[in-house]
N, C-alpha and C. Protein backbone atom coordinates (compact mmCIF):
# COMPACT_ATOMS: atom_id res chain seq x y z
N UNK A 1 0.83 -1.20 0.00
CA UNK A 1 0.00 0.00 0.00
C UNK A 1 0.87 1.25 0.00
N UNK A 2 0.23 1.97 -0.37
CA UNK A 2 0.87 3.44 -0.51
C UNK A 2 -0.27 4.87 -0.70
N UNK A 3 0.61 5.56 0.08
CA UNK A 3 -0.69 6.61 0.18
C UNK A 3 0.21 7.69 -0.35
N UNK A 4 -0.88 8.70 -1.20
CA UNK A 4 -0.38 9.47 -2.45
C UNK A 4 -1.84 10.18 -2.56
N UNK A 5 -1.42 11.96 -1.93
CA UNK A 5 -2.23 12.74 -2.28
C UNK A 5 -3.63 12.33 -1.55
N UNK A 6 -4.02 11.72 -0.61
CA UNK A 6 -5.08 11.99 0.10
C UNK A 6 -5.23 10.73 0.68
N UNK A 7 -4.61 9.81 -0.72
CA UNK A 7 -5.98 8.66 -0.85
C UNK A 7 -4.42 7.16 -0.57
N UNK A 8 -5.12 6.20 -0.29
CA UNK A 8 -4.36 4.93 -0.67
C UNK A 8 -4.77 4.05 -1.46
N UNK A 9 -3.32 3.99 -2.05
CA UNK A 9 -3.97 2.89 -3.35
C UNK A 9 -3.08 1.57 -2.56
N UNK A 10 -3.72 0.48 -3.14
CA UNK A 10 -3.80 -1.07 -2.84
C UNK A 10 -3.46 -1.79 -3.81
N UNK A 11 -1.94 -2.27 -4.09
CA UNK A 11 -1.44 -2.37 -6.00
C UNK A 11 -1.03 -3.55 -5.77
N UNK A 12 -1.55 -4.24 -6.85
CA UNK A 12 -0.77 -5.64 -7.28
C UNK A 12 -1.06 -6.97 -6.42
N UNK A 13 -0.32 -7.37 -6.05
CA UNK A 13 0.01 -8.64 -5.49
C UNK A 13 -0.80 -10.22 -6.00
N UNK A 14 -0.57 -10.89 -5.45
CA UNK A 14 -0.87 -12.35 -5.56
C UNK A 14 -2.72 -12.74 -5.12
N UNK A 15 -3.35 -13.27 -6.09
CA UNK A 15 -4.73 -13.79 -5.51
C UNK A 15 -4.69 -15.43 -5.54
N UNK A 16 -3.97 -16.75 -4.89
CA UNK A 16 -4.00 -17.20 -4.68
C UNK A 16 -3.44 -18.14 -6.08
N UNK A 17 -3.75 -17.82 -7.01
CA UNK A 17 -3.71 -18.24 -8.29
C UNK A 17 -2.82 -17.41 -9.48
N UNK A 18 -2.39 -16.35 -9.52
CA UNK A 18 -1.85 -15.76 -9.93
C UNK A 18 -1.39 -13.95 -10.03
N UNK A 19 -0.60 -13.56 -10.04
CA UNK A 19 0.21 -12.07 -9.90
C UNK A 19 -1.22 -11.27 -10.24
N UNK A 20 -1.38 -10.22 -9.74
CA UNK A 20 -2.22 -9.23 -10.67
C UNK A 20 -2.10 -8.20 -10.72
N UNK A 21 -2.69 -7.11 -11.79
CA UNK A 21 -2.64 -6.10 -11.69
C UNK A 21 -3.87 -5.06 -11.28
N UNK A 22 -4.43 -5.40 -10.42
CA UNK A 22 -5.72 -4.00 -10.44
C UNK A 22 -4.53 -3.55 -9.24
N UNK A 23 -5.63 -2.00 -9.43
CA UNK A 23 -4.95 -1.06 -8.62
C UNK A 23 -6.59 -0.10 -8.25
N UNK A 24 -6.61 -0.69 -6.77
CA UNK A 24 -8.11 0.22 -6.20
C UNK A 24 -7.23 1.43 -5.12
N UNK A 25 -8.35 2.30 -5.03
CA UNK A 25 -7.74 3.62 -3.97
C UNK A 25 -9.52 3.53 -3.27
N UNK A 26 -8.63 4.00 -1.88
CA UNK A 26 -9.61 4.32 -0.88
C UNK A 26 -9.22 5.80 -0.61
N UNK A 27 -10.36 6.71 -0.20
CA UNK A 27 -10.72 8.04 -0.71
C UNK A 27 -11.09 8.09 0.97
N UNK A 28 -10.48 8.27 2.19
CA UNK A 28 -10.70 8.43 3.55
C UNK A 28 -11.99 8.88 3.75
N UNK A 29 -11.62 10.19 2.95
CA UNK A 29 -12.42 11.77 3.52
C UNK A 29 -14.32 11.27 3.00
N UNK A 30 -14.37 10.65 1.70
CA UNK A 30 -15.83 10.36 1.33
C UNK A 30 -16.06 9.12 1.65
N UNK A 31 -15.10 8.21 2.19
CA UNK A 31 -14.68 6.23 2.96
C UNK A 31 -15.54 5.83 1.59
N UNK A 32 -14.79 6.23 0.38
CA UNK A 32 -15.31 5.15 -0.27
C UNK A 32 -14.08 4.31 -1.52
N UNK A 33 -14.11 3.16 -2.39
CA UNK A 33 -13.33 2.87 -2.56
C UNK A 33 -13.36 3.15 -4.56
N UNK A 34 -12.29 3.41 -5.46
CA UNK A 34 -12.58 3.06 -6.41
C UNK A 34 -11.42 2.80 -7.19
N UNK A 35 -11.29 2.20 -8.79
CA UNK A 35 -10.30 1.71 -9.03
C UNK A 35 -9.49 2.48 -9.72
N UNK A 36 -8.32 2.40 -10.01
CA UNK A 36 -7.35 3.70 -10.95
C UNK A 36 -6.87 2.23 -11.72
N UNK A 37 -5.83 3.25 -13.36
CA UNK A 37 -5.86 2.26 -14.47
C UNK A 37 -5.02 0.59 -13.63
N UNK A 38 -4.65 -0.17 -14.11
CA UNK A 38 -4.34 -1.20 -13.51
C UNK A 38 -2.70 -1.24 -14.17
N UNK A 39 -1.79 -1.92 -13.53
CA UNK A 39 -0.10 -1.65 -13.54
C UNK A 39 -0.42 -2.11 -14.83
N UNK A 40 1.10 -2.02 -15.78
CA UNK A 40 1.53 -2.37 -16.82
C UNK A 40 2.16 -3.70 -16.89
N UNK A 41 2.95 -4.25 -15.65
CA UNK A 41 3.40 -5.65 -15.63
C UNK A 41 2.76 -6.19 -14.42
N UNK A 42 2.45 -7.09 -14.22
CA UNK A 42 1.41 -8.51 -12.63
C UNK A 42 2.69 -8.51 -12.40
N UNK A 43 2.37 -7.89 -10.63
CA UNK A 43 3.75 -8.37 -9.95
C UNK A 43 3.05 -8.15 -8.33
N UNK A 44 3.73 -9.32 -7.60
CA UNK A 44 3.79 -8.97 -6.17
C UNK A 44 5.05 -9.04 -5.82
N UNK A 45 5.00 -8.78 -4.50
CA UNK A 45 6.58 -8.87 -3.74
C UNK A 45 7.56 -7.67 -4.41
N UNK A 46 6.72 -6.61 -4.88
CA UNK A 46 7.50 -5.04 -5.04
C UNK A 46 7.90 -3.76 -3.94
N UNK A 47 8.25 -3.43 -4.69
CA UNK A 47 8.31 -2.52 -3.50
C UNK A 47 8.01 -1.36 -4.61
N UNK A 48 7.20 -0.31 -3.29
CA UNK A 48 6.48 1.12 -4.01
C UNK A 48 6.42 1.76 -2.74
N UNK A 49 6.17 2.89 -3.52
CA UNK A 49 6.67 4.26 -2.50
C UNK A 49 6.12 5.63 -3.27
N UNK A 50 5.93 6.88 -3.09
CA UNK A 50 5.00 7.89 -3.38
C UNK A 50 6.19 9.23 -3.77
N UNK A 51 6.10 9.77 -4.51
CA UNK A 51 7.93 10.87 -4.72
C UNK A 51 7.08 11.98 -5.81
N UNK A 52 7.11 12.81 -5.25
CA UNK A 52 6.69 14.32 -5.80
C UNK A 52 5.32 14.21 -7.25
N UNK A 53 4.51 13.99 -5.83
CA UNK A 53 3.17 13.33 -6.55
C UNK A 53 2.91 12.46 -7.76
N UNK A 54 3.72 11.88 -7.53
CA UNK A 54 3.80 10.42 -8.54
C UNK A 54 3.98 9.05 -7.73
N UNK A 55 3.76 7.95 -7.58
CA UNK A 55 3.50 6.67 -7.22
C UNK A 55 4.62 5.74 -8.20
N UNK A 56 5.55 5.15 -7.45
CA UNK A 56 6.37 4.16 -7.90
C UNK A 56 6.50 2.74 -7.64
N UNK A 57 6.10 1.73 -8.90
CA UNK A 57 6.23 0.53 -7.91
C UNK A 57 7.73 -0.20 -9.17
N UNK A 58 8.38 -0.87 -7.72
CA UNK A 58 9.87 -1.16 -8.35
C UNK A 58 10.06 -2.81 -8.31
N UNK A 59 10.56 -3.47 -9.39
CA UNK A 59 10.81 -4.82 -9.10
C UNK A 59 9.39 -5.49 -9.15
N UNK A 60 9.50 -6.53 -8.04
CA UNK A 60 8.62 -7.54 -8.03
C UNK A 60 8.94 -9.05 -8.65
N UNK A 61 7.92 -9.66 -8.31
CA UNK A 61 7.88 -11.02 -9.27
C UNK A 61 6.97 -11.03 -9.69
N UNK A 62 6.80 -10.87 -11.38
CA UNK A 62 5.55 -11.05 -12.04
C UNK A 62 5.27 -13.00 -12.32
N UNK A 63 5.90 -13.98 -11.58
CA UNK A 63 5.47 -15.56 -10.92
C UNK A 63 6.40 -15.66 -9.72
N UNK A 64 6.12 -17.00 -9.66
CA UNK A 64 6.56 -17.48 -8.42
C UNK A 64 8.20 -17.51 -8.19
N UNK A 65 8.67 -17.87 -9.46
CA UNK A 65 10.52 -18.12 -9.41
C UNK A 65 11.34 -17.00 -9.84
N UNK A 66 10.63 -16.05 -11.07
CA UNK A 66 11.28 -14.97 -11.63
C UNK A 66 11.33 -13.64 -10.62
N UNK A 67 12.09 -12.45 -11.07
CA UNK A 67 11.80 -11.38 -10.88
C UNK A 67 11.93 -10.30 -11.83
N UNK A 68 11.58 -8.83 -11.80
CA UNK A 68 11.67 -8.32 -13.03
C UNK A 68 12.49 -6.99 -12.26
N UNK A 69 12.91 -6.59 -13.22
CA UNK A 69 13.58 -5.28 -12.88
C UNK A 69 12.70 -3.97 -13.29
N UNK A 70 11.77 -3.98 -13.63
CA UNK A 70 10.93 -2.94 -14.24
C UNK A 70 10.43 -1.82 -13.30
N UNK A 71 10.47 -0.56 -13.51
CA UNK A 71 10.32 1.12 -12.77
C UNK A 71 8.82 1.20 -13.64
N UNK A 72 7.74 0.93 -12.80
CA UNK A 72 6.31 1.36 -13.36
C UNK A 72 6.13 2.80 -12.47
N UNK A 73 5.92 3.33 -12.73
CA UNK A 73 5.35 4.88 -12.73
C UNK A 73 3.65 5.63 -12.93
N UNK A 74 3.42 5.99 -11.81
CA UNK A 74 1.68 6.14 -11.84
C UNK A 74 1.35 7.86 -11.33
N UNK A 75 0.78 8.14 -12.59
CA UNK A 75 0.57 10.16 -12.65
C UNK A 75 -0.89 10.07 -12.37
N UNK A 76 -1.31 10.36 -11.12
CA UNK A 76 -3.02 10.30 -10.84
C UNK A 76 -3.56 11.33 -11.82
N UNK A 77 -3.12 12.22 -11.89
CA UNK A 77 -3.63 13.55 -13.03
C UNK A 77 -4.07 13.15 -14.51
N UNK A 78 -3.16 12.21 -14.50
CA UNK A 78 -3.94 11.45 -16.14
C UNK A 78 -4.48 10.01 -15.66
N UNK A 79 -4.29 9.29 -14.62
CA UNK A 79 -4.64 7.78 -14.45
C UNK A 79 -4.05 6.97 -15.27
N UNK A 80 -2.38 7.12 -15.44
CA UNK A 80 -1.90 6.65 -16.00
C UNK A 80 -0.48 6.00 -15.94
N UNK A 81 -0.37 4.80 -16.26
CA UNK A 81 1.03 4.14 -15.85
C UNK A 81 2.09 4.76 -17.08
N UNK A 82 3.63 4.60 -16.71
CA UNK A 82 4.57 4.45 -17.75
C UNK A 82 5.68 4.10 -17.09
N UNK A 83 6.32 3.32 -17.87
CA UNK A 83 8.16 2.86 -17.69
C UNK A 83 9.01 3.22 -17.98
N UNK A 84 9.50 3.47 -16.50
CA UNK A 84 10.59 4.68 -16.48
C UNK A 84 12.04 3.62 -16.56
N UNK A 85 13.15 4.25 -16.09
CA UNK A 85 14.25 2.94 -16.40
C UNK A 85 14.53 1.71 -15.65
N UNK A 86 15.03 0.82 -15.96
CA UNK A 86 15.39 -0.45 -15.36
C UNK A 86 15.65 -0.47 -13.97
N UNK A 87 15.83 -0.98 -13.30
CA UNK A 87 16.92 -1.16 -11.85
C UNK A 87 17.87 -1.61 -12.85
N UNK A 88 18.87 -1.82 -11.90
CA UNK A 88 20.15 -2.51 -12.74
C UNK A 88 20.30 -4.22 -12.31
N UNK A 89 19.30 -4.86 -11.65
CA UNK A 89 18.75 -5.98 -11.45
C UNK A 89 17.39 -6.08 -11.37
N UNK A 90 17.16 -7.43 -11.86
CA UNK A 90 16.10 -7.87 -11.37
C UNK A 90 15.99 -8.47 -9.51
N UNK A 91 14.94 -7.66 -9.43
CA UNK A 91 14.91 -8.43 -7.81
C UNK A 91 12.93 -8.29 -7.44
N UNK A 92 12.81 -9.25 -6.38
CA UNK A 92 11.55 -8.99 -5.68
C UNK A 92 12.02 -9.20 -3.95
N UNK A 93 10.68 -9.05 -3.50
CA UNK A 93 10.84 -9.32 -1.78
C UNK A 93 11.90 -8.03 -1.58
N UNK A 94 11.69 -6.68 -1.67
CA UNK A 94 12.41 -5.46 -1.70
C UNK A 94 11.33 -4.21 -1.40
N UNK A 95 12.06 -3.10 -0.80
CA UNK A 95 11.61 -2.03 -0.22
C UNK A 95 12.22 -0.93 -0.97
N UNK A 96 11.33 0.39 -0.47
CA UNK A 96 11.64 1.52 -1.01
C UNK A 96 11.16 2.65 -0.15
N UNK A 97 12.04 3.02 -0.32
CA UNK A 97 11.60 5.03 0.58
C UNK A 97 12.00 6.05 -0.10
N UNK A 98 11.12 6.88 -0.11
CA UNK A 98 11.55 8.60 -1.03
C UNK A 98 12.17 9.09 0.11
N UNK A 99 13.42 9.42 -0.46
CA UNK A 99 14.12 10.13 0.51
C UNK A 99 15.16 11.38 -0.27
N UNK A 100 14.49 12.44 0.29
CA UNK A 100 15.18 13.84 -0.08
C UNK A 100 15.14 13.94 -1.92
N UNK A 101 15.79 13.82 -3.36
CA UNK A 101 15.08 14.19 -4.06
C UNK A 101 15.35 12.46 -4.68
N UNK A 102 15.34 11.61 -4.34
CA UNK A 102 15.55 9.81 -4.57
C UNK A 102 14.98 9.05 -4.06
N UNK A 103 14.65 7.76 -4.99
CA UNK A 103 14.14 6.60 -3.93
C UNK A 103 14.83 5.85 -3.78
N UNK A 104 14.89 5.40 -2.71
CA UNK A 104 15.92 4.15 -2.22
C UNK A 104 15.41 2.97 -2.51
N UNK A 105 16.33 1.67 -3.34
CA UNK A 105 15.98 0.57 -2.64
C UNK A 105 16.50 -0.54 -2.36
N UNK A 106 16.56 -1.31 -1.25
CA UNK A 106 17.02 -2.50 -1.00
C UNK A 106 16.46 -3.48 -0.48
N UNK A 107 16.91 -4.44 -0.73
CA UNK A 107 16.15 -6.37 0.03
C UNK A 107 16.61 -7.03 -1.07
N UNK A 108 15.43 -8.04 -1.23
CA UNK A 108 15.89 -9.24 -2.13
C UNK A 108 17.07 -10.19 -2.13
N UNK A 109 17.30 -10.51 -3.40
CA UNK A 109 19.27 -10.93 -3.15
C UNK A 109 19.90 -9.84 -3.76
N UNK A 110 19.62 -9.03 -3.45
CA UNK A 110 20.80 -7.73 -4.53
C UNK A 110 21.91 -7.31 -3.72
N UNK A 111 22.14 -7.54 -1.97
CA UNK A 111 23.35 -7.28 -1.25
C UNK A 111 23.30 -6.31 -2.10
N UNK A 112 22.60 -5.01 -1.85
CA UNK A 112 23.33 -3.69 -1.82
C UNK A 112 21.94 -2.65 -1.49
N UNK A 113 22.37 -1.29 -1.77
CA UNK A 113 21.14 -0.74 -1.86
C UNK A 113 21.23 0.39 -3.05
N UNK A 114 20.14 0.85 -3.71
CA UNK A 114 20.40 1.38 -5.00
C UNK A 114 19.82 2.84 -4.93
N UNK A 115 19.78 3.60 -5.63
CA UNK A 115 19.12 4.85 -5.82
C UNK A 115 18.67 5.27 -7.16
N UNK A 116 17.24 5.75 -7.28
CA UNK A 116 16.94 6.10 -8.26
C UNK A 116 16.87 7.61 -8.25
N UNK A 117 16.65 8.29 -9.65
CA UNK A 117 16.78 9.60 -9.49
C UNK A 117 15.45 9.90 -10.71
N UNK A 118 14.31 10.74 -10.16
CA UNK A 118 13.38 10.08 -10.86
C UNK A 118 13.26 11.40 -11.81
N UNK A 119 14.18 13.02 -11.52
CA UNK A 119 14.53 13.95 -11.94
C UNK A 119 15.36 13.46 -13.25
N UNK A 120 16.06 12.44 -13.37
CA UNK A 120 16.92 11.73 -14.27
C UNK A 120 16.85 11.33 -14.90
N UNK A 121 15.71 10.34 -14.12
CA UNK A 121 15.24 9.00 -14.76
C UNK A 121 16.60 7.67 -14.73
N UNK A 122 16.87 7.65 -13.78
CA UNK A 122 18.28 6.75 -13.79
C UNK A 122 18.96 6.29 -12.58
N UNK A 123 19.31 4.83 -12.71
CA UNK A 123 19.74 4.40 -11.27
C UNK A 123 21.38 4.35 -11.13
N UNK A 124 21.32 4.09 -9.98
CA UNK A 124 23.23 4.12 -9.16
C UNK A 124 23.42 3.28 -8.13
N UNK A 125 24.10 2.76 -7.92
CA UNK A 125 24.69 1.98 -6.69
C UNK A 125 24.87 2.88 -5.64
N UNK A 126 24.14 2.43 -4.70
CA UNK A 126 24.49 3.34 -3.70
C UNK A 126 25.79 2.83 -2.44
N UNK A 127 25.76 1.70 -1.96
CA UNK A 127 26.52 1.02 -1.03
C UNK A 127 26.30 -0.60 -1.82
N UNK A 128 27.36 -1.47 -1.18
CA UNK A 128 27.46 -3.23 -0.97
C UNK A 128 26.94 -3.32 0.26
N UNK A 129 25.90 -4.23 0.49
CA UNK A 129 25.82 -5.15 1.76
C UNK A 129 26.74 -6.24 1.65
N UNK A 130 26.54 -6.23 3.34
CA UNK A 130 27.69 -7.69 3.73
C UNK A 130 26.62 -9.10 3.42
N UNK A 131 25.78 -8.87 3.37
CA UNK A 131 24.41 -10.31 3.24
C UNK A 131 23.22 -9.74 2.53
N UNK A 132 22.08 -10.57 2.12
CA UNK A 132 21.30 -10.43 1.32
C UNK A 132 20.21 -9.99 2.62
N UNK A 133 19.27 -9.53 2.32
CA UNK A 133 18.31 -8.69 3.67
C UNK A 133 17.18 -9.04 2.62
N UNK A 134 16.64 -9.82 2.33
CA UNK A 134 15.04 -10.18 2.28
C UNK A 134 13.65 -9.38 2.43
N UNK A 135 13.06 -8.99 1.89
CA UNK A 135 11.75 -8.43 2.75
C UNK A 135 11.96 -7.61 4.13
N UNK A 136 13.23 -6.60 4.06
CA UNK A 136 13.57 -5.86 5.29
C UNK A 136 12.94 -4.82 5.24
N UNK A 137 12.97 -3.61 6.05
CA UNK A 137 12.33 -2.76 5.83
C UNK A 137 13.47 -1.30 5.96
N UNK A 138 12.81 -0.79 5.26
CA UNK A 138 13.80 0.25 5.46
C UNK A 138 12.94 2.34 5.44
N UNK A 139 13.35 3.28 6.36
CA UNK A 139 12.94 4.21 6.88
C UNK A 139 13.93 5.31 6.58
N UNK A 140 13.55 6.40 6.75
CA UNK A 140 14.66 7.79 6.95
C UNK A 140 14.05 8.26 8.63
N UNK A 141 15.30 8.60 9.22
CA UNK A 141 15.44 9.36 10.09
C UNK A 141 16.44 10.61 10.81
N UNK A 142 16.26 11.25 11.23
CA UNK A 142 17.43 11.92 11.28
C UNK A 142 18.30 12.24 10.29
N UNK A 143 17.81 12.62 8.81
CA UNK A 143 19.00 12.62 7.57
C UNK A 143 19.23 11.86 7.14
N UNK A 144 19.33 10.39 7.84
CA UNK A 144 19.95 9.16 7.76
C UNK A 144 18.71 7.90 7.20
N UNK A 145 18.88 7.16 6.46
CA UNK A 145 18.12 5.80 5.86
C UNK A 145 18.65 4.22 7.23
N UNK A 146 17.40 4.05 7.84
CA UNK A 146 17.75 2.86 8.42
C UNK A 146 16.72 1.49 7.96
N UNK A 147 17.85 0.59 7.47
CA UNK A 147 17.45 -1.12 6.99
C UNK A 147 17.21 -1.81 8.06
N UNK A 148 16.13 -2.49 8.38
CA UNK A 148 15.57 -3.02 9.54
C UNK A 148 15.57 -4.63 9.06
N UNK A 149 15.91 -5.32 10.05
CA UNK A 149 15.35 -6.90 9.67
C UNK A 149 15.60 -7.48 8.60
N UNK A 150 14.85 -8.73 7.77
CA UNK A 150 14.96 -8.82 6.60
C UNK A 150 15.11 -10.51 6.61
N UNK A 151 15.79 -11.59 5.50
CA UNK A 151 15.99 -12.51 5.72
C UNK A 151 17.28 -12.77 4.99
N UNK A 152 18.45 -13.52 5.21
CA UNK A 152 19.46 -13.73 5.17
C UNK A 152 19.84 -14.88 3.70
N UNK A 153 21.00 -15.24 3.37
CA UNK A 153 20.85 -16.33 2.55
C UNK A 153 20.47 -17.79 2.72
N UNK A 154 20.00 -17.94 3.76
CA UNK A 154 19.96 -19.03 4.86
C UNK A 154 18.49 -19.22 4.57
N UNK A 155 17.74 -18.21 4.93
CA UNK A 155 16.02 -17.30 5.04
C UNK A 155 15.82 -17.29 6.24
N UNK A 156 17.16 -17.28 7.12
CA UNK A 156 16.97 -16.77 8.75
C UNK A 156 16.96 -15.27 9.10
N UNK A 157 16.16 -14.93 9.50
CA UNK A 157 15.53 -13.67 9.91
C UNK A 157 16.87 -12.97 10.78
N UNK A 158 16.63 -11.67 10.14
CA UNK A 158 17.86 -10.60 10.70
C UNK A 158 17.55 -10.11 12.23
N UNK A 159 18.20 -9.44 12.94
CA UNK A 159 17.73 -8.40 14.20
C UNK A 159 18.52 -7.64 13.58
N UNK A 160 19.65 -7.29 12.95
CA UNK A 160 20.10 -5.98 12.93
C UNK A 160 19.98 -4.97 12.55
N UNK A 161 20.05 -3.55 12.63
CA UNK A 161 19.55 -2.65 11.63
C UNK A 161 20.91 -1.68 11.33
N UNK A 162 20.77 -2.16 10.03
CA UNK A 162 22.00 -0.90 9.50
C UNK A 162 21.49 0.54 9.05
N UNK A 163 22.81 1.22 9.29
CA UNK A 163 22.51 3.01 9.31
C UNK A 163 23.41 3.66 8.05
N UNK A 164 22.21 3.91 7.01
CA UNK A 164 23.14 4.86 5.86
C UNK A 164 22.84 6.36 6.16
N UNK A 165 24.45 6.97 6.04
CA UNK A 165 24.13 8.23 6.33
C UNK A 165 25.32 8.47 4.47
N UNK A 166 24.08 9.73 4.52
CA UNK A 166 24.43 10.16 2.91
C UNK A 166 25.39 10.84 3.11
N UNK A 167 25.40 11.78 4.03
CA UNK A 167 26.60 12.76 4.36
C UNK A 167 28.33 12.35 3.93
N UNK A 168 28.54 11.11 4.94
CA UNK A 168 29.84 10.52 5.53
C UNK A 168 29.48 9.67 4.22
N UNK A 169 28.63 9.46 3.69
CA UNK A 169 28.73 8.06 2.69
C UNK A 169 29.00 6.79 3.51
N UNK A 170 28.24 6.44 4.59
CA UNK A 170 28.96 5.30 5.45
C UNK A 170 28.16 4.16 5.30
N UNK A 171 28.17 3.06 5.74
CA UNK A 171 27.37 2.32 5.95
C UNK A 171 27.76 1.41 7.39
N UNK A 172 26.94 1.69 8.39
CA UNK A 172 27.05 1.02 9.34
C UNK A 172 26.11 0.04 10.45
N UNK A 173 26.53 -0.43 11.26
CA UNK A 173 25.59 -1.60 11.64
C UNK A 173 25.18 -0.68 13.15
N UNK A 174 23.99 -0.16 12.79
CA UNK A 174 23.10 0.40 14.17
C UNK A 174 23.08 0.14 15.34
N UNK A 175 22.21 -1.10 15.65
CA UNK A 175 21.75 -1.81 16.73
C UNK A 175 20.89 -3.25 16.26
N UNK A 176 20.77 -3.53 17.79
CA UNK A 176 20.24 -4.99 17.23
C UNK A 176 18.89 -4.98 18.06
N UNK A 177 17.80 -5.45 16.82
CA UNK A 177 16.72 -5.32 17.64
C UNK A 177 16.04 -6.64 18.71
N UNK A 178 15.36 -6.66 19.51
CA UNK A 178 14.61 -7.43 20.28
C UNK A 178 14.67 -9.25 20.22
N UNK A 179 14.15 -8.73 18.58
CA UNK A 179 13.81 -10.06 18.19
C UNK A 179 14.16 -9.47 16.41
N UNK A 180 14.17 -10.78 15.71
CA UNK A 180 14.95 -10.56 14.21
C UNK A 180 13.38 -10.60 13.70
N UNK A 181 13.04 -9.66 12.57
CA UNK A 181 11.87 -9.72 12.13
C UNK A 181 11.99 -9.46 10.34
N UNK A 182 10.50 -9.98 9.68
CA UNK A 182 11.01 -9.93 7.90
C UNK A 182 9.67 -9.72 8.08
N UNK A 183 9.01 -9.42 6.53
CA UNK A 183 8.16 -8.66 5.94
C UNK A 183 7.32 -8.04 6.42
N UNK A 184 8.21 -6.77 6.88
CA UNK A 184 7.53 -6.17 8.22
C UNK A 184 7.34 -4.49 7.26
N UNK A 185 6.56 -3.50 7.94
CA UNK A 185 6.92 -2.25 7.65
C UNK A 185 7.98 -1.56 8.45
N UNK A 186 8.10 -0.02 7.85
CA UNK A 186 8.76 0.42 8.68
C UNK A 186 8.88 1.92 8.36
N UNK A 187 8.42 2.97 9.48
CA UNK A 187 7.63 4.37 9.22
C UNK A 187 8.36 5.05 9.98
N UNK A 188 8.30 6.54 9.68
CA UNK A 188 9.22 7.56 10.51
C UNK A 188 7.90 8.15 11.15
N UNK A 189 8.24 8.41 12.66
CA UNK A 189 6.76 9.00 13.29
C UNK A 189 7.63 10.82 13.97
N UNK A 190 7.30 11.62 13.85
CA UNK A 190 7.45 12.91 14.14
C UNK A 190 7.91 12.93 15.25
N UNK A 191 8.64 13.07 16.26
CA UNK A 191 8.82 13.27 17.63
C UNK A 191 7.91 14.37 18.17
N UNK A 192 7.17 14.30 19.21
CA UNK A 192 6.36 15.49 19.62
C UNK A 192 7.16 15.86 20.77
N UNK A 193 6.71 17.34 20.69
CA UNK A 193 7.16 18.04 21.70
C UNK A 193 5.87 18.85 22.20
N UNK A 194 5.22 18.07 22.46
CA UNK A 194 3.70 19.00 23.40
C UNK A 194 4.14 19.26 24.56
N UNK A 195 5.16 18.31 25.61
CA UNK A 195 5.36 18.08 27.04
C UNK A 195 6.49 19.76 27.15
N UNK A 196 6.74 20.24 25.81
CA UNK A 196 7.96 21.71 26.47
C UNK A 196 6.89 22.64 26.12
N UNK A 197 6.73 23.65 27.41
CA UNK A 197 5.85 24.88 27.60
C UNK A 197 6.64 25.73 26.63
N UNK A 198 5.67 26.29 26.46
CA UNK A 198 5.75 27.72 25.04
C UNK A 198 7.04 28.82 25.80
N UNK A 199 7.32 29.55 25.65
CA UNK A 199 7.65 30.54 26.28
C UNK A 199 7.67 31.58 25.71
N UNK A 200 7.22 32.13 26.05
CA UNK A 200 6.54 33.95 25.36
C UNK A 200 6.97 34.82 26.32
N UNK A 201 8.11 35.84 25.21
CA UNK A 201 9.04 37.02 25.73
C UNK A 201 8.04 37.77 26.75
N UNK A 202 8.27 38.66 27.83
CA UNK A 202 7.99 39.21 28.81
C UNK A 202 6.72 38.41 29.49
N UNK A 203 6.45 37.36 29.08
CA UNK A 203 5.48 36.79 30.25
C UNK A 203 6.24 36.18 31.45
N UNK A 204 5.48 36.09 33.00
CA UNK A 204 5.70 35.91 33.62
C UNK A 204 5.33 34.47 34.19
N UNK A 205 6.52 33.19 34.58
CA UNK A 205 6.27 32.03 34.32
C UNK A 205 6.04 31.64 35.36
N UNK A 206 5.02 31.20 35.96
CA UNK A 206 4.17 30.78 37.40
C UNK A 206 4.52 29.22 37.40
């Protein structure tokens, strides 16, 4: 799922029998549901993500053994798909985040993580992983992109979470979480600051 401009759309995946392509949106504000055009290639196990009011879904497996490398592209203004450039692999069981003017992505077996540039139209290597991260999830925080979980070459589930910071160009190993987890999400939530009182010049603070 992915939410884009008000609404969430609900794309692709598997109905028991084979890949598909409809693509329905739910409309919060009127709770009702309806369908937009349907992808250009049947794929589940993609990864998609939302980047300067356009909708991206990346990869996938359009069956059970393959994967495709294909950049589908969705402009709500016309209701319309197009294919933008390749990844530079095919992969599925992979994630993506818009982050600053790129989308990121990594999982699958691709041991690495990639960047698209959708100003470009064109991808780059961004870092090597040390292992393949599966269905991990991955977030921005603090400036920084963190890879959560995932599944290994083994298909034993990760705890660790690595930390890309664009700055230093680094790639490093975070922390380790709780328990090792895979096809999970993974969201940046705002830090609030309701609990620090206002403070307003010449008032007097009781």
């Amino acid at each position: 799922m992915v939410v884009l401009g008000g609404k969430v759309y609900v794309i692709g995946g598997f109905d028991g029998l084979q890949r598909i392509n409809n693509v329905e949106t739910y409309d919060p504000f009127h709770n009702c549901w309806s369908e937009a055009a349907p992808l250009l290639v049947h794929v589940s196990s993609f990864a998609a993500t939302s980047h300067k009011k356009k909708l991206f879904v990346i990869g996938g497996g359009p069956n059970g053994k393959l994967a495709t490398d294909k950049t589908q592209c969705y402009d709500p203004s016309t209701n319309k798909w197009n294919l933008k450039s390749s990844m530079p692999v095919e992969a599925k069981c992979i994630n993506a985040v818009s982050f600053r003017d790129r989308i990121y992505v990594v999982g699958g077996a691709m041991r690495a993580l990639y960047a698209y540039s959708p100003l470009e139209d064109s991808w780059c290597l961004v870092t090597q992983l040390s292992h393949e991260r599966a269905s991990c999830g991955i977030a921005p925080c603090n400036n920084r992109l963190y890879i959560t979980g995932g599944r290994d070459e083994k298909n034993e589930v990760i705890a660790t979470v690595l930390c890309w910071d664009p700055e230093a160009q680094k790639l490093t190993e975070e922390c380790v979480l709780p328990r090792g987890v895979s096809h999970h999400g993974s969201v940046t939530i705002r830090k609030s600051y309701t609990h620090i009182r206002r403070i307003v010049p010449g008032a007097v603070s009781v």
